[in-house]
Protein backbone atom coordinates (compact mmCIF):
# COMPACT_ATOMS: atom_id res chain seq x y z
CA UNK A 1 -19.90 19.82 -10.64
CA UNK A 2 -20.18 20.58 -14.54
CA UNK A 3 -20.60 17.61 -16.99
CA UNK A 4 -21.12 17.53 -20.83
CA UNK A 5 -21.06 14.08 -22.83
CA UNK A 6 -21.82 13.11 -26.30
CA UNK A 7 -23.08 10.06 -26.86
CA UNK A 8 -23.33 7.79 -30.40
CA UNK A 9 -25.13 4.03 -30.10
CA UNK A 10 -21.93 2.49 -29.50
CA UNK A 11 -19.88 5.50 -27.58
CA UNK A 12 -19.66 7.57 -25.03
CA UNK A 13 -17.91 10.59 -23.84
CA UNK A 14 -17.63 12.08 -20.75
CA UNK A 15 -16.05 15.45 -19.16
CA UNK A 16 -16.81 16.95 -15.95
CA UNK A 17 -15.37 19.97 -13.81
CA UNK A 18 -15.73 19.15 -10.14
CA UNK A 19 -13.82 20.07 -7.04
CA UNK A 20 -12.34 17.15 -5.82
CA UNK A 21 -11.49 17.86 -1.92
CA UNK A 22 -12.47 15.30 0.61
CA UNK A 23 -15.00 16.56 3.30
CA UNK A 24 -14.35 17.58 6.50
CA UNK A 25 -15.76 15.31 9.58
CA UNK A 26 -18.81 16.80 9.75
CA UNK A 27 -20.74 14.70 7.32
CA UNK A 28 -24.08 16.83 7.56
CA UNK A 29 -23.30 19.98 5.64
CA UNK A 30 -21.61 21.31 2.53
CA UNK A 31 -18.38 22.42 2.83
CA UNK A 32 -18.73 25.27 -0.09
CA UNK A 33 -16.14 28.12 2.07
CA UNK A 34 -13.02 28.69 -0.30
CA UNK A 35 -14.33 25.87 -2.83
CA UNK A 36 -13.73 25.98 -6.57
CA UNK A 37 -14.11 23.70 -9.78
CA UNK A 38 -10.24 23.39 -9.67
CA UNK A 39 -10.06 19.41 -10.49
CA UNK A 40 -11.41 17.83 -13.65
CA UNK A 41 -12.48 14.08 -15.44
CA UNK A 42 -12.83 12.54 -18.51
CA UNK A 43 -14.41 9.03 -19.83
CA UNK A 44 -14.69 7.01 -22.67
CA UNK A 45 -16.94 4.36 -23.08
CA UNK A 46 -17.12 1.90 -26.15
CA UNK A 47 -20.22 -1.34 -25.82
CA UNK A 48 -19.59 -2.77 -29.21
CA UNK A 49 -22.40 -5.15 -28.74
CA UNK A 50 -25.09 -6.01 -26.03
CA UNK A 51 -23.13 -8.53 -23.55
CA UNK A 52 -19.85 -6.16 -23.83
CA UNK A 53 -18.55 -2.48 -22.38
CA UNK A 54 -14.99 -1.02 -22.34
CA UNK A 55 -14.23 2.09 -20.93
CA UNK A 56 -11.25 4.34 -19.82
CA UNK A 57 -10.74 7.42 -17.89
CA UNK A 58 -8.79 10.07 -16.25
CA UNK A 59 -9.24 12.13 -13.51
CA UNK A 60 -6.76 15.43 -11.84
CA UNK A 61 -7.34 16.25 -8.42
CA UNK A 62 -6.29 19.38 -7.03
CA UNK A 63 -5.98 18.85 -3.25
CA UNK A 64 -7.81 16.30 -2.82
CA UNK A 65 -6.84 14.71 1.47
CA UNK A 66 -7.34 17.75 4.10
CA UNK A 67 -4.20 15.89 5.80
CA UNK A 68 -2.22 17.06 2.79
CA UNK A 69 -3.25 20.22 1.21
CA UNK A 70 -0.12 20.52 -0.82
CA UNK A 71 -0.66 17.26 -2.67
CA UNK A 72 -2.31 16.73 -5.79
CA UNK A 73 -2.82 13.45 -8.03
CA UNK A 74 -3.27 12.40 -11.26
CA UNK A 75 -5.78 9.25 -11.55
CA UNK A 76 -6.25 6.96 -14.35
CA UNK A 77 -7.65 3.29 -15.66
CA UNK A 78 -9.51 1.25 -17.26
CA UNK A 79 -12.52 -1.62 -17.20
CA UNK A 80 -14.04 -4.59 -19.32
CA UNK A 81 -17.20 -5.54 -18.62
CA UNK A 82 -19.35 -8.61 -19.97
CA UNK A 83 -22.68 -10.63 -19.43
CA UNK A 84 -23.31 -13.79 -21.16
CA UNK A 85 -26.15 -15.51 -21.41
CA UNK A 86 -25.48 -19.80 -20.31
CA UNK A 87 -29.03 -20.48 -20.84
CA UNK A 88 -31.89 -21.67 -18.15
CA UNK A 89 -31.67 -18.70 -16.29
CA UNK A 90 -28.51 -18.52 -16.29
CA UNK A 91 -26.14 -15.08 -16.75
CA UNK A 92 -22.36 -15.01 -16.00
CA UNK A 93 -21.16 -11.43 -15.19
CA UNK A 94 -17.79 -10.54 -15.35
CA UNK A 95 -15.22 -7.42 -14.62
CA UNK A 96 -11.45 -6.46 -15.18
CA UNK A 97 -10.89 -2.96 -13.86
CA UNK A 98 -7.14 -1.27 -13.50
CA UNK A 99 -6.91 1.64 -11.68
CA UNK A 100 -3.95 3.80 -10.65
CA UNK A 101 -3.04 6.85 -8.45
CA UNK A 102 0.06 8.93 -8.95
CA UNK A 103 0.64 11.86 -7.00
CA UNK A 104 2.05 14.75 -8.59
CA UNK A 105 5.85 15.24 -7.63
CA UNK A 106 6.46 11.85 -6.35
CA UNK A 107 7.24 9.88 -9.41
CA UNK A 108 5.57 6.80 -8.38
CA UNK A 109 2.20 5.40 -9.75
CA UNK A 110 0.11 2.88 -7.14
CA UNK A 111 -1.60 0.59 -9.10
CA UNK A 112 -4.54 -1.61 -8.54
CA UNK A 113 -6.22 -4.55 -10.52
CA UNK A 114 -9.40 -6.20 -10.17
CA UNK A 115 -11.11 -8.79 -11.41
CA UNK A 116 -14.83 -10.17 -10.26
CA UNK A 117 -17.30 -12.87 -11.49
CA UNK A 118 -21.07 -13.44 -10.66
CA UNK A 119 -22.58 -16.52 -11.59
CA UNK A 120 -26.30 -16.25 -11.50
CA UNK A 121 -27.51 -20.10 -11.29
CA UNK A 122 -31.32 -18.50 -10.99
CA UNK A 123 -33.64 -16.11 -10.16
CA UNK A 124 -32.53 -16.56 -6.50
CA UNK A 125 -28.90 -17.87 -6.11
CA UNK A 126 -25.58 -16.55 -7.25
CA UNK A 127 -21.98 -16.79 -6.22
CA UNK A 128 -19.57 -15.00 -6.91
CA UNK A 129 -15.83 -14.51 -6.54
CA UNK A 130 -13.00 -11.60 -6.44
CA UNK A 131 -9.35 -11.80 -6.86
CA UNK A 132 -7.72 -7.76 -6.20
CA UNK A 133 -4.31 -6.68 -6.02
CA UNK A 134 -3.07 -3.35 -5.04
CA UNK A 135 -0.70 -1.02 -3.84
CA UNK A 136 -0.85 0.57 -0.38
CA UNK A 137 1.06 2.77 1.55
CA UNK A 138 2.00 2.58 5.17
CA UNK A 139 -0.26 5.44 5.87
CA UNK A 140 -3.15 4.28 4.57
CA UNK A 141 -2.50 0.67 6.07
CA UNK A 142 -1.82 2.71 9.55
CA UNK A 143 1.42 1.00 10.13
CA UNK A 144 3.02 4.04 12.10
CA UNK A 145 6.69 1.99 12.56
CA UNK A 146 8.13 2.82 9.04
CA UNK A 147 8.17 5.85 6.73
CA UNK A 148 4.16 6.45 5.37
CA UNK A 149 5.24 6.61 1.88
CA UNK A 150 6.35 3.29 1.83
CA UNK A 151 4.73 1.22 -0.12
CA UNK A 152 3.51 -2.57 -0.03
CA UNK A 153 1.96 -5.05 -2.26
CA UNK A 154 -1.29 -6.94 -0.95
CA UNK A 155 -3.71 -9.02 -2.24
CA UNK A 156 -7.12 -10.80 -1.54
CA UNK A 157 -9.04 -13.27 -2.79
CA UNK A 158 -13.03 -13.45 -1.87
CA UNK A 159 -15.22 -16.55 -2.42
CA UNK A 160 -19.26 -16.58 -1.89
CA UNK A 161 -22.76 -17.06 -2.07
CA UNK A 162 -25.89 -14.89 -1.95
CA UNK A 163 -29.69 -16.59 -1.80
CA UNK A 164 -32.70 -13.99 -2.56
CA UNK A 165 -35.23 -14.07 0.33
CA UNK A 166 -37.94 -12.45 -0.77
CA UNK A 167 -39.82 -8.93 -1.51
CA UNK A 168 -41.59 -6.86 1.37
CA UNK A 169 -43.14 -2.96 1.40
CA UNK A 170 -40.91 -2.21 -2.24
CA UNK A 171 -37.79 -4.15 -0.76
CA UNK A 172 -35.76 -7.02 -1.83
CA UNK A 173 -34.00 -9.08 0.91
CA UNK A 174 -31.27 -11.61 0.28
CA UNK A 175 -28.92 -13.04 3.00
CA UNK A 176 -25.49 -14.28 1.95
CA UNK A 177 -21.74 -15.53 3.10
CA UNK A 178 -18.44 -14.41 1.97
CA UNK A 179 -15.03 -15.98 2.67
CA UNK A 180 -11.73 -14.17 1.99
CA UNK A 181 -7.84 -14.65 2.40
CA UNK A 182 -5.45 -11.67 2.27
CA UNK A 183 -1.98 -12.09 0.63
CA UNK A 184 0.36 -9.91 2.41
CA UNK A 185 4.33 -9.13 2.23
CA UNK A 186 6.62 -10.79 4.80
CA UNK A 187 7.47 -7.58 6.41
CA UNK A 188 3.88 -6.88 7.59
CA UNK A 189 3.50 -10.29 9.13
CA UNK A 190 4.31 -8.67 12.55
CA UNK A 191 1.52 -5.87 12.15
CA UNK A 192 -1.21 -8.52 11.08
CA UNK A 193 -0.27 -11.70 12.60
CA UNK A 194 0.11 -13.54 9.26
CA UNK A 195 0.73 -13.74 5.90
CA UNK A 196 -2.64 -14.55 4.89
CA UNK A 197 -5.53 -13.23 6.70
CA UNK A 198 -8.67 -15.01 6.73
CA UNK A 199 -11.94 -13.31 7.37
CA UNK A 200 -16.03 -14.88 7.00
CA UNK A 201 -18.94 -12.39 6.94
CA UNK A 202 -22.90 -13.37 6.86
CA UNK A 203 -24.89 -10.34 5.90
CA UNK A 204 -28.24 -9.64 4.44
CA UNK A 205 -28.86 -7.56 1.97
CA UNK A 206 -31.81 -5.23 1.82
CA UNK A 207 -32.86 -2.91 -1.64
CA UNK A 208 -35.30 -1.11 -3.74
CA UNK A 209 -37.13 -4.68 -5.46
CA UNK A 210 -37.07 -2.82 -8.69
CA UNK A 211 -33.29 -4.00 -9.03
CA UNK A 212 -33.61 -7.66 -10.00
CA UNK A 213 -29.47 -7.82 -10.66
CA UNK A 214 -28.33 -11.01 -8.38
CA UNK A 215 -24.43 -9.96 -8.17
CA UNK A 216 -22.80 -8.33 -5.08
């Protein structure tokens, strides 16, 4: 990979020249045979003041899935990011990202949109919360009984709480629960049971203490 910026106190920009392929399954060496800097990025990044960033960028990826070698994509969007201040401890972090794939030839752009909140109540409890939609494909959901370029709509909504434990040998610990509900299209009922899919996860969460950031 190649990457040049410049950089003012308020802006950024970013270009880099990168090959984009995935890897193949093995995971522990490079895969440099028949490799070039064929795909390329940009970003732009505007923080007009200290609690606010806006950015935008675009990506081309030659070849980037082994499973199709002929396809290339074009990938684009965009983020707002903010922290305030509420006082007492208190920060409230928020982010609105778009983000869209079109592959080259097909005509069709799949589009995604996030948007996530962090409420840090103190030093050592936060929750947090996640509304996502996007657009999926029958191949990547693995449904192998229609065509894989069809293409669904799905959402999910994630609710939850994280509580810092403590710090041990350089590490921060914090254990936490997350609750979610998937939206889903009526004709994908059959593959997942239901319309809205509920899932509950308790984790803990283990990193360098250094990081003091409370959000997920």
């Amino acid at each position: 990979m190649i990457t040049a910026g410049l950089f003012t106190r308020a802006m950024k920009l970013e270009a880099s020249w990168f090959n984009g392929r995935e890897p193949d399954d093995r995971r522990t060496n490079f895969d440099y045979a028949g490799r070039r800097l064929d795909s390329y990025s940009a970003r732009w990044t505007l923080d007009p003041g200290p609690r606010w960033s806006a950015s935008a960028w675009y990506a081309y990826l030659q070849s980037p899935e082994g499973l199709h070698p002929d396809e290339s994509l074009h990938r684009l969007g965009a983020a707002l990011l903010t922290t305030q201040a509420l006082g007492a401890g208190e920060t409230w972090s928020s982010a609105l990202i778009y983000g869209a794939n079109s592959r080259i030839g097909t005509g069709r752009l799949a589009s995604s949109l996030v948007l996530e909140s962090t409420l840090a109540l103190d030093a050592s409890n936060s929750v947090f919360g996640r509304l996502e939609y996007v657009q999926k494909s029958a191949e990547e959901l693995v449904i192998p009984s229609v065509p894989a370029s069809a293409e669904y709509a799905v959402g999910a909504l994630a609710l939850g709480y994280l509580r810092a434990i403590g710090t041990m040998e350089g590490m921060s610990a914090a254990a936490g629960v997350r609750g979610s509900v998937n939206l889903i299209p009526a004709s994908l009922e059959a593959a997942y049971g239901s319309r809205v899919p509920k899932g509950v996860a308790i984790y803990l969460r283990l990193r360098p203490a250094a990081s003091v950031d409370t959000s997920m």
